[in-house]
N, C-alpha and C. Protein backbone atom coordinates (compact mmCIF):
# COMPACT_ATOMS: atom_id res chain seq x y z
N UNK A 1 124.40 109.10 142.51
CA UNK A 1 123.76 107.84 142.88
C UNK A 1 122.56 108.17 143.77
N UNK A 2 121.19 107.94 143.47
CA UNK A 2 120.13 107.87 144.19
C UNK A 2 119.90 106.60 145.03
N UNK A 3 120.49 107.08 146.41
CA UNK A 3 120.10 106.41 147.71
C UNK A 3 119.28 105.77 147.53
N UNK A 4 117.64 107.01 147.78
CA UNK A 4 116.76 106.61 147.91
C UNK A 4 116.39 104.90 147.12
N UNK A 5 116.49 105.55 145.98
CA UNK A 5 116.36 104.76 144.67
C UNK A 5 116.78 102.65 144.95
N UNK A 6 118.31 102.99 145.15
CA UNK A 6 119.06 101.73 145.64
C UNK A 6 117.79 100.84 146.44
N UNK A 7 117.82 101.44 147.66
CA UNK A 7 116.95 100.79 149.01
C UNK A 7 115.46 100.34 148.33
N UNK A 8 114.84 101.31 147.68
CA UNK A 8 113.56 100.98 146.47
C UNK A 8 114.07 99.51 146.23
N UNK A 9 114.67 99.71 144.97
CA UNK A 9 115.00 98.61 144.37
C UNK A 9 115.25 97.36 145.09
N UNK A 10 116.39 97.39 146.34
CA UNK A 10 116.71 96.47 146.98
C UNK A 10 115.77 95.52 147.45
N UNK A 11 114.43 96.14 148.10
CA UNK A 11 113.10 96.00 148.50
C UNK A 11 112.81 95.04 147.44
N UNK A 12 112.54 95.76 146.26
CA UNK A 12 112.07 94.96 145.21
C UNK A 12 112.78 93.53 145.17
N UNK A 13 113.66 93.07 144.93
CA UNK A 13 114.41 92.10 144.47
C UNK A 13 114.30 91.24 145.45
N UNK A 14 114.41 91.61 146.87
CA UNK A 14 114.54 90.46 148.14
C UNK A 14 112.86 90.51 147.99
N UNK A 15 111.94 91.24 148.04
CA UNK A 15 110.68 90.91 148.25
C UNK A 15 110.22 90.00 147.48
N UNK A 16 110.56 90.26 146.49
CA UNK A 16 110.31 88.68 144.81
C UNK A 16 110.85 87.86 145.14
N UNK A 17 111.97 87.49 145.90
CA UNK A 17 112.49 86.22 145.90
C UNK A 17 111.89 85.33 146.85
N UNK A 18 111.56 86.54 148.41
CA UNK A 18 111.17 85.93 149.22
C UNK A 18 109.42 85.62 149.20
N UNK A 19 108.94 86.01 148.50
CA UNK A 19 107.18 85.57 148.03
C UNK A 19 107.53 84.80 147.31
N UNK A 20 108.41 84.66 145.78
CA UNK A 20 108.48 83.15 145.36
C UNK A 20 108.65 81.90 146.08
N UNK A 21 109.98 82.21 147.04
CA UNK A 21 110.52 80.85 147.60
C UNK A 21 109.95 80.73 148.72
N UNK A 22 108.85 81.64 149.36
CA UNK A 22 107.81 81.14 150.68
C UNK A 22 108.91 81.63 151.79
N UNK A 23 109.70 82.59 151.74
CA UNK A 23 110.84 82.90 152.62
C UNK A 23 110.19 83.16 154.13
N UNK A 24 110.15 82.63 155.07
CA UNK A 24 109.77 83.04 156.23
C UNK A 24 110.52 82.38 157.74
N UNK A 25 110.31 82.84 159.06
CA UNK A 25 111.08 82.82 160.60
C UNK A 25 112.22 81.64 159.89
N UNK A 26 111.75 80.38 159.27
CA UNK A 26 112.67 79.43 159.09
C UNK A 26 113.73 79.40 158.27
N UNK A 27 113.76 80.54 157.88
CA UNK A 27 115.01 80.62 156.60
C UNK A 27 115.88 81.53 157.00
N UNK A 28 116.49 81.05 156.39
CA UNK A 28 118.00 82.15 156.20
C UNK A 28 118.12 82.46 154.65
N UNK A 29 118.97 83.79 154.25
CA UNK A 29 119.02 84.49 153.05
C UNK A 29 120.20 84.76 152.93
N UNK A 30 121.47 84.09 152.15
CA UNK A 30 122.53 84.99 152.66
C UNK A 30 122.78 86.37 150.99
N UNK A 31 123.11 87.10 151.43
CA UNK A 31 123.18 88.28 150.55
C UNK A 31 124.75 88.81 150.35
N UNK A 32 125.31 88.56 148.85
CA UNK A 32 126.57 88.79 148.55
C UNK A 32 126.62 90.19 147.90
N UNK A 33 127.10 91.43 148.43
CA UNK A 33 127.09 92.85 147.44
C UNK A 33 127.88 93.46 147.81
N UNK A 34 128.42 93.62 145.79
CA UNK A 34 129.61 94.95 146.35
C UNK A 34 129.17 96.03 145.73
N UNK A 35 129.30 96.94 146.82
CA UNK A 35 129.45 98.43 146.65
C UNK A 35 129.62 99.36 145.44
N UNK A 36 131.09 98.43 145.31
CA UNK A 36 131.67 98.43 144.76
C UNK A 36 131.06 98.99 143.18
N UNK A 37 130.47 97.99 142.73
CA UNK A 37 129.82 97.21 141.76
C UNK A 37 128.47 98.30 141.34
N UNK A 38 127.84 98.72 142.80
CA UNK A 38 126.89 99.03 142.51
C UNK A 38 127.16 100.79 142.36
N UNK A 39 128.13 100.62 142.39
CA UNK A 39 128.78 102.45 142.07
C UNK A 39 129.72 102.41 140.44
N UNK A 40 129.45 101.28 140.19
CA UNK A 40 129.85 101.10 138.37
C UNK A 40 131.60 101.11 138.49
N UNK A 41 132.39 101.19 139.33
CA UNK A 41 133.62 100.54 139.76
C UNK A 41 133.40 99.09 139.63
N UNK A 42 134.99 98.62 139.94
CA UNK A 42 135.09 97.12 139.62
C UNK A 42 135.18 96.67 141.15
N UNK A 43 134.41 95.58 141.38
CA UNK A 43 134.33 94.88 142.37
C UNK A 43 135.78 94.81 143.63
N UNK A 44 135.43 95.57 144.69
CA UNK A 44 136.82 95.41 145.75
C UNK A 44 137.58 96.73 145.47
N UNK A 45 137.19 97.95 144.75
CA UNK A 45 138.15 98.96 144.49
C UNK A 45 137.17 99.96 145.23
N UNK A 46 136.54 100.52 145.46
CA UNK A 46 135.33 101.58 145.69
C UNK A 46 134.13 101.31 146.62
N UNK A 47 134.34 100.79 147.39
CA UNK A 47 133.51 100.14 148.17
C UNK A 47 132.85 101.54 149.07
N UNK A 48 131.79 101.24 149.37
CA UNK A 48 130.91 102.81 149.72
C UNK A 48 129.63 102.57 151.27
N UNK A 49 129.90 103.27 152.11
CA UNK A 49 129.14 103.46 153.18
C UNK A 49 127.86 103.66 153.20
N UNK A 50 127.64 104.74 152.62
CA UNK A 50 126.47 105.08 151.80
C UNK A 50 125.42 104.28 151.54
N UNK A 51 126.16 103.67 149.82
CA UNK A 51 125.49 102.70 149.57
C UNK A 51 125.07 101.42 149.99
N UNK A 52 125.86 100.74 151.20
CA UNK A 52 125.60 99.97 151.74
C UNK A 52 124.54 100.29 153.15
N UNK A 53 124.63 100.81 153.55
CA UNK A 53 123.71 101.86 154.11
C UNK A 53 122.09 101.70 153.48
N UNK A 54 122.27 101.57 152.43
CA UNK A 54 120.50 102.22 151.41
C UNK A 54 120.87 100.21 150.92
N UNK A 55 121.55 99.98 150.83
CA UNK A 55 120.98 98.20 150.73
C UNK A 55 120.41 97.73 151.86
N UNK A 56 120.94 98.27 152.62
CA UNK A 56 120.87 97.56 154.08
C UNK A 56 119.34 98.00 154.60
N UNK A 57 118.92 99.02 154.19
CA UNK A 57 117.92 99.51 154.51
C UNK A 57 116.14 98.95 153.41
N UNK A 58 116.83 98.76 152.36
CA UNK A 58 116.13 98.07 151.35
C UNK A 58 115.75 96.47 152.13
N UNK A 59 116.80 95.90 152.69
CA UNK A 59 116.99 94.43 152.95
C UNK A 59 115.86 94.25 154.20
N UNK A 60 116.45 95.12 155.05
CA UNK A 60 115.83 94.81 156.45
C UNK A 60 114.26 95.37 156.18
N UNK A 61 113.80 96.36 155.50
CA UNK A 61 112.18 96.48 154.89
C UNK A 61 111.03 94.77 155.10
N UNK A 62 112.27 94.20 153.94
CA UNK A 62 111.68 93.12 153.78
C UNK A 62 111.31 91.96 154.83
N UNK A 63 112.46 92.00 155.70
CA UNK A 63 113.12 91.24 156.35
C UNK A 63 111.85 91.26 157.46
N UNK A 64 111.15 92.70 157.77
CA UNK A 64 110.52 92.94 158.70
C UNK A 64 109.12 92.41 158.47
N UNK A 65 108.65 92.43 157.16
CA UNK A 65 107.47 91.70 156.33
C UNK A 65 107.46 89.68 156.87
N UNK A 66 108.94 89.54 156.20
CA UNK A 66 108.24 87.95 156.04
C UNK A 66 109.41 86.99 157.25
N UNK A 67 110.25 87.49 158.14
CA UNK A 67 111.14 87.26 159.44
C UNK A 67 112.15 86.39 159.10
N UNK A 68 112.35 86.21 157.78
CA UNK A 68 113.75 85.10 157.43
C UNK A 68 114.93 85.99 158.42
N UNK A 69 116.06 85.52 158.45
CA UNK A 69 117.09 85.73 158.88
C UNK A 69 118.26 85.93 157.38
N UNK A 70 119.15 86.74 157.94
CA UNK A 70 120.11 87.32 156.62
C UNK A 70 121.57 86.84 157.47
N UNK A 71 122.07 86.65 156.26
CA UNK A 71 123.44 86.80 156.48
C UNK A 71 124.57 87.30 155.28
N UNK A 72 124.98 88.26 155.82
CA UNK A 72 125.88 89.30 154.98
C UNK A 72 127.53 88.18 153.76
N UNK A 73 127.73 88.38 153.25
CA UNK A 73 128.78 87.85 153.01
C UNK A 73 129.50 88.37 152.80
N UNK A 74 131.22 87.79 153.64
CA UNK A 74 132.12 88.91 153.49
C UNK A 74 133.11 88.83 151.98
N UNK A 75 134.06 89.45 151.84
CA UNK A 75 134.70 89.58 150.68
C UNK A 75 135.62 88.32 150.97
N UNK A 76 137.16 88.33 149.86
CA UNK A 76 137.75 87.11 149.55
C UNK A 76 138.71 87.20 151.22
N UNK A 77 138.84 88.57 151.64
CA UNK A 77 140.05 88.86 152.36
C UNK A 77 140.12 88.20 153.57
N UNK A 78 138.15 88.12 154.31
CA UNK A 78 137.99 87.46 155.55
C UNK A 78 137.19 85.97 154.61
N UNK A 79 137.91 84.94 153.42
CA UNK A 79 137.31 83.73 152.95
C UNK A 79 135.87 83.35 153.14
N UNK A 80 134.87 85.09 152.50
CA UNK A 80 133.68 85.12 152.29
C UNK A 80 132.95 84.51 153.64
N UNK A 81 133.33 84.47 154.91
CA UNK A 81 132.92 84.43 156.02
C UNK A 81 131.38 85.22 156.60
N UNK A 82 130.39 85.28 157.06
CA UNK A 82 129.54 85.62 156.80
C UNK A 82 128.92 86.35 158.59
N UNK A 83 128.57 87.52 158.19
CA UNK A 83 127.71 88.61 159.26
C UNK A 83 126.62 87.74 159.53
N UNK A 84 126.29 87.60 160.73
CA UNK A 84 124.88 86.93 161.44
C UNK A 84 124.83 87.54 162.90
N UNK A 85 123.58 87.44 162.94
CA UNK A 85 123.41 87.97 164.39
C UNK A 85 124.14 86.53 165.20
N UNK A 86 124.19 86.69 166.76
CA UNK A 86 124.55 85.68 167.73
C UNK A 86 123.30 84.19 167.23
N UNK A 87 122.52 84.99 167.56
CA UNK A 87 121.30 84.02 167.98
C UNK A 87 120.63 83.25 166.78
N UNK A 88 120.80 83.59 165.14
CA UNK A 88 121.60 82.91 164.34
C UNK A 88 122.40 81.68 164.51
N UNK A 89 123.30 82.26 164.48
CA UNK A 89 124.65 81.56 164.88
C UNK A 89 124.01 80.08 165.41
N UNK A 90 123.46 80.35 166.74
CA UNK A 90 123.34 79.44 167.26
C UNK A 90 122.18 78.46 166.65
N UNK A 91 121.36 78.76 166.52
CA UNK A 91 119.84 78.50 165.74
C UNK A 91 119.98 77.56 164.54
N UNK A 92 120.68 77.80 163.95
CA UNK A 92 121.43 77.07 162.58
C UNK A 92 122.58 76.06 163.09
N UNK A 93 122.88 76.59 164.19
CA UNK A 93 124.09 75.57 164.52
C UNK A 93 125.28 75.79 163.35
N UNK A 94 125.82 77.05 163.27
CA UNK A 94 126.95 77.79 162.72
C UNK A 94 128.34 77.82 162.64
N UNK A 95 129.54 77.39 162.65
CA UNK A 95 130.49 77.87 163.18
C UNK A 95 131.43 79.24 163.44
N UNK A 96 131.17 79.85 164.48
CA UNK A 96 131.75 81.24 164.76
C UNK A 96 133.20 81.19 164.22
N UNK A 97 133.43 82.21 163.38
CA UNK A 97 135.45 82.75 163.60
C UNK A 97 135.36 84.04 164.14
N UNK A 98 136.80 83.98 164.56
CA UNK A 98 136.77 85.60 164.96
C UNK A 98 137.44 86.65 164.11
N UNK A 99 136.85 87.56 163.45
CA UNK A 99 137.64 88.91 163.30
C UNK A 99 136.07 90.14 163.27
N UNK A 100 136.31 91.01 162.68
CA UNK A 100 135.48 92.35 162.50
C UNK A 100 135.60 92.19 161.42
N UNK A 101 134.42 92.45 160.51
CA UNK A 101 134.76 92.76 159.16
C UNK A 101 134.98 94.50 159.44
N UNK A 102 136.24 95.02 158.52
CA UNK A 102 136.15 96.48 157.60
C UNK A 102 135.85 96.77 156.46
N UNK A 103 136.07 97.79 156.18
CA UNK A 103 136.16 98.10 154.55
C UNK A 103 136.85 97.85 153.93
N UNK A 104 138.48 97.26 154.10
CA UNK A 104 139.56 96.83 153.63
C UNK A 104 139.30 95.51 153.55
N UNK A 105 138.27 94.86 154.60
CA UNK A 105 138.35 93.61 154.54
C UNK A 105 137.11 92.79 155.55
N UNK A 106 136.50 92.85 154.37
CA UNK A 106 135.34 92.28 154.69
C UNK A 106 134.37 92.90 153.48
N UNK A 107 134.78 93.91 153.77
CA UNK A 107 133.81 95.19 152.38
C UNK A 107 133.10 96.25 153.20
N UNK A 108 132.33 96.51 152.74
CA UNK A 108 131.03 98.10 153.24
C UNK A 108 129.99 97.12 153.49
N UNK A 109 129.23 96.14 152.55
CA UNK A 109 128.05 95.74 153.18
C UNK A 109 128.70 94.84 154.32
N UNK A 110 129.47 94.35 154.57
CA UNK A 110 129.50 93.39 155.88
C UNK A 110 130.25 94.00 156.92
N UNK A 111 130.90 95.07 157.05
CA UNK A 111 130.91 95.97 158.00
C UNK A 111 129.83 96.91 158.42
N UNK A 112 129.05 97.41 157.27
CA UNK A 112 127.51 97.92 158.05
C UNK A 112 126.70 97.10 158.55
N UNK A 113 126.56 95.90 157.96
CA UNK A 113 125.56 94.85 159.14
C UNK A 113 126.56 94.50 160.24
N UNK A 114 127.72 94.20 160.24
CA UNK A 114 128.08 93.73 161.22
C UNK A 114 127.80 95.28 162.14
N UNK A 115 127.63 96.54 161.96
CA UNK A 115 127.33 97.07 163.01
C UNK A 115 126.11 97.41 163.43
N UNK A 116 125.39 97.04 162.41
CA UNK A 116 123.70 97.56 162.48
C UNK A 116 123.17 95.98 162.97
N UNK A 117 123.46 95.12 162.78
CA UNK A 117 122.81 93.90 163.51
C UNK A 117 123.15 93.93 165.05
N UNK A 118 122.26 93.06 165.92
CA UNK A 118 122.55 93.24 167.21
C UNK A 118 122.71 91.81 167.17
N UNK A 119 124.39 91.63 168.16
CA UNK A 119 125.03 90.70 168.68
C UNK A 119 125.60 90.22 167.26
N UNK A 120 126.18 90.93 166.46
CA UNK A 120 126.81 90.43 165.13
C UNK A 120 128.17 90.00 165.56
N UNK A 121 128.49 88.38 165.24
CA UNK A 121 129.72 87.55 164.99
C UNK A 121 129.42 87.50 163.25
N UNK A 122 130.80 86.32 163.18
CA UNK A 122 131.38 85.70 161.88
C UNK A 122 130.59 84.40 161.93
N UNK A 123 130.10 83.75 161.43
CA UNK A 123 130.15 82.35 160.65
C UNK A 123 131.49 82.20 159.50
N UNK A 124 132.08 80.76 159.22
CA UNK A 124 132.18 80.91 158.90
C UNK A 124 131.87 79.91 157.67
N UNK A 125 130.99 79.33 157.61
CA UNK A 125 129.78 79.31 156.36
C UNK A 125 128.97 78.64 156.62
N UNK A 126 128.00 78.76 155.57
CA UNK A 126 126.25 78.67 155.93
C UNK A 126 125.81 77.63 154.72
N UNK A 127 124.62 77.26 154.57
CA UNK A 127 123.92 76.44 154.18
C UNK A 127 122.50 77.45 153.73
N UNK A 128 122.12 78.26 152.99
CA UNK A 128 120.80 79.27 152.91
C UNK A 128 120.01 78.68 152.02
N UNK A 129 118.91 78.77 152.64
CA UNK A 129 117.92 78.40 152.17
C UNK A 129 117.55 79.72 150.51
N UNK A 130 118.14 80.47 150.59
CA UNK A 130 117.91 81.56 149.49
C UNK A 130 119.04 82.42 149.36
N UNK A 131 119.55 83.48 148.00
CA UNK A 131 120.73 84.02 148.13
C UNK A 131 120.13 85.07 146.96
N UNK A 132 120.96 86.13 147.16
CA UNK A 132 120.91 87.37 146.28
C UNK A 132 121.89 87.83 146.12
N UNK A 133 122.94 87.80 144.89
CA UNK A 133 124.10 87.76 144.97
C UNK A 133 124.26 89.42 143.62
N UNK A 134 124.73 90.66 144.78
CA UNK A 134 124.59 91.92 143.50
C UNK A 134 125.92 91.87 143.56
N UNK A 135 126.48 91.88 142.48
CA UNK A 135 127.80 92.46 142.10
C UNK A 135 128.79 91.08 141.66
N UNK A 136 128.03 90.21 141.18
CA UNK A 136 129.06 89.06 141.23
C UNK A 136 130.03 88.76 141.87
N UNK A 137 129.22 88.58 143.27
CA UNK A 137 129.85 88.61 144.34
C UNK A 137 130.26 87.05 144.63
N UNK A 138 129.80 85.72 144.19
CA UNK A 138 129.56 84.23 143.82
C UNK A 138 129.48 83.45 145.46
N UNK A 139 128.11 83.81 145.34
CA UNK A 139 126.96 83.20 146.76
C UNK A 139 127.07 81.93 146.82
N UNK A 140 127.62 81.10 145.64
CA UNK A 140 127.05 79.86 145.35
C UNK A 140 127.47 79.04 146.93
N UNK A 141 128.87 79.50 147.32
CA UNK A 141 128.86 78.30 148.29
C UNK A 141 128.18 78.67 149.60
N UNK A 142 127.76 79.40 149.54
CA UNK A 142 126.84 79.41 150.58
C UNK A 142 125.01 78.94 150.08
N UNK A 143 125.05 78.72 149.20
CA UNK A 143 123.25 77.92 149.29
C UNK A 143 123.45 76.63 149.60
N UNK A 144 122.13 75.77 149.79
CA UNK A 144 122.06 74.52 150.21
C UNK A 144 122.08 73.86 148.28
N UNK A 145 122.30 72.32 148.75
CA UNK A 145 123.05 72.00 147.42
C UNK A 145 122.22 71.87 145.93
N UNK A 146 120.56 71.52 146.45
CA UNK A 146 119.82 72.20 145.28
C UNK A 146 119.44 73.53 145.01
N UNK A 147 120.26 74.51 144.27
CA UNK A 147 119.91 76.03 144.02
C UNK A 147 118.77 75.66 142.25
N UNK A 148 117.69 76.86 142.76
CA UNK A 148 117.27 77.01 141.34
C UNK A 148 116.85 78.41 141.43
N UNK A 149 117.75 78.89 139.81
CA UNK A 149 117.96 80.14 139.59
C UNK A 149 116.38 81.18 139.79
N UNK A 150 116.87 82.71 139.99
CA UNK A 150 115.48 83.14 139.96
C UNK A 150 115.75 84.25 139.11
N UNK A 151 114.80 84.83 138.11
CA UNK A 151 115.29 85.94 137.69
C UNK A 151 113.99 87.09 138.68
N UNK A 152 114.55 88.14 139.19
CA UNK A 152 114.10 89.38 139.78
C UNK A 152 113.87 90.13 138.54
N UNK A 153 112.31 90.60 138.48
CA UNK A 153 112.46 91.51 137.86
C UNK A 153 113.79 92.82 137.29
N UNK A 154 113.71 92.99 138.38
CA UNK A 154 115.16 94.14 138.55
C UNK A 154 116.48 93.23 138.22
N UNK A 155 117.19 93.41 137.10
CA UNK A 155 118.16 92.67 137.17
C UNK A 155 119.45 93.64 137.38
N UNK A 156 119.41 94.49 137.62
CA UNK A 156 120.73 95.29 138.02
C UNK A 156 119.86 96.06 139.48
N UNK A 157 121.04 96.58 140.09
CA UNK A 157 120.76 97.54 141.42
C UNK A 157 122.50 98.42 141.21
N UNK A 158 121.69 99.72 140.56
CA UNK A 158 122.43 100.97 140.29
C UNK A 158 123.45 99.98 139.18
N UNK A 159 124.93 99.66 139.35
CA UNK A 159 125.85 99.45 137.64
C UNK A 159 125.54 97.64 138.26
N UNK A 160 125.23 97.50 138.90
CA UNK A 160 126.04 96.05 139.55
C UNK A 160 124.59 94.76 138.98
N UNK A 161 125.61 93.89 138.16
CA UNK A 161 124.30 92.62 138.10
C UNK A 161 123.73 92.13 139.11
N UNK A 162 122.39 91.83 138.80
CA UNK A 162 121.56 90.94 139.74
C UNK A 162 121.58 89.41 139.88
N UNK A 163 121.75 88.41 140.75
CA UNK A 163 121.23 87.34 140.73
C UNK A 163 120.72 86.56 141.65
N UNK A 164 120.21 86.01 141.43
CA UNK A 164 119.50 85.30 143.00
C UNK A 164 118.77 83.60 142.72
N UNK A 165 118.71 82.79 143.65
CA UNK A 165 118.51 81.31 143.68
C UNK A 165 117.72 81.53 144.82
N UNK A 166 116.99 79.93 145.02
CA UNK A 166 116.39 79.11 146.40
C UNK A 166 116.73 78.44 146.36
N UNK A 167 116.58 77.71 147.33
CA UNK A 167 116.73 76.44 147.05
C UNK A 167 115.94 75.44 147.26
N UNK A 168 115.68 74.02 147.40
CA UNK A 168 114.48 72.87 147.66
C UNK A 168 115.16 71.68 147.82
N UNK A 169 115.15 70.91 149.03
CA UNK A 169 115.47 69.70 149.07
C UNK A 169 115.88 68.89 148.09
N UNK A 170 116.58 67.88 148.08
CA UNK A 170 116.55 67.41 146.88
C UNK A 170 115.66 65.69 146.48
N UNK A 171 115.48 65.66 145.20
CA UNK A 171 114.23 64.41 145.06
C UNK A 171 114.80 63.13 145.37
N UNK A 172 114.52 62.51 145.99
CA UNK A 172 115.49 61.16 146.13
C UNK A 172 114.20 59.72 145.78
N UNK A 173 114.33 58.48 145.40
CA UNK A 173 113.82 57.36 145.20
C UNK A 173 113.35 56.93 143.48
N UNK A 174 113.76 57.58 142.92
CA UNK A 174 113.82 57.44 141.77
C UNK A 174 112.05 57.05 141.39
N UNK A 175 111.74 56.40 140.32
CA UNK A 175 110.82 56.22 139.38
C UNK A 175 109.41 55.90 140.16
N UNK A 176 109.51 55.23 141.22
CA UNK A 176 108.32 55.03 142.16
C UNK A 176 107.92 55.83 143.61
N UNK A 177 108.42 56.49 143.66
CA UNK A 177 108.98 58.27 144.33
C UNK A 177 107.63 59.09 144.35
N UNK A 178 107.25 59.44 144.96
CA UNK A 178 106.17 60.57 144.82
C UNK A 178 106.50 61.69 145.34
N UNK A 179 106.45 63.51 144.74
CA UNK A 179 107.21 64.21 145.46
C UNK A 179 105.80 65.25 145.83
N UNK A 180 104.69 64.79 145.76
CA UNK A 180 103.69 65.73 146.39
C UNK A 180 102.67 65.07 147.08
N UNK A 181 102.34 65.96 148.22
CA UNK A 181 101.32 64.90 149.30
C UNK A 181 99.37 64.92 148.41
């Protein structure tokens, strides 16, 4: 498995989503990936340090470009509960739970952010303005309630599918409605 390669790619995929959907300080991104998945194992069996490691490093690239905020998502074990920094948390107006994500439970990507972010708690769920979901990891309940699909160039990262949404308010007033200034 080329590290390097992963983090490349990763770059790629969050950078397209976040120049399509205008991703910037005001957003949040939450990001669902397994390891697992992306090591051509089945999702929750093989989960890898490493590789989460070279996502994580792909992610935050971007992150440093256009200042959205991320949030990790954990596996089924902690009820897909989600890595955020503190100040997050609060910013969004979040609800904290308590545990640590591991590797047994939580996964590899949400135990490496939860240690590579500073002041990392639990949410335990979000509302994102955008989502990138590798490994059919199913982000859905964490976007806001209009998602529209995006295809990334890159549709795999190493064995694991790609997918990703934004989202946009939704249109309300029907036929006499105007939705542009």
């Amino acid at each position: 498995m080329n590290l390097q390669q992963i983090t490349a790619n990763t770059a790629v995929i969050v950078r397209e989503l976040a120049e399509h959907a205008n991703l910037g300080p005001a957003h949040l991104i939450v990001m669902g990936v397994s390891t697992s998945e992306i090591a051509g194992a089945r999702i929750g069996t093989s989960g890898a340090e490493d590789i989460a490691a070279a996502v994580w490093n792909g992610v935050q690239q971007v992150r440093r470009e256009h200042g959205f905020a991320v949030a990790f998502q954990c596996c089924e074990h902690l009820n897909r509960a989600l890595v955020v920094e503190r100040r997050e948390l609060v910013r969004f107006g979040l609800e904290e739970v308590a545990a640590v994500p591991i590797l047994k439970a939580g996964g590899a990507m949400a135990s490496h952010a939860f240690r590579q972010l500073e002041d990392a708690c639990l949410a335990e769920r979000i509302q994102a303005h955008a989502g990138i979901d590798i490994g059919d990891t199913l982000i859905g309940m964490h976007l806001r309630p209009v998602a529209v699909p995006f295809r990334p160039s890159l549709r795999q990262l190493g064995q694991a599918h790609v997918n990703a949404a934004w989202t946009r308010p939704k249109l309300i007033g029907g036929e006499r409605a105007c939705y542009t200034r």
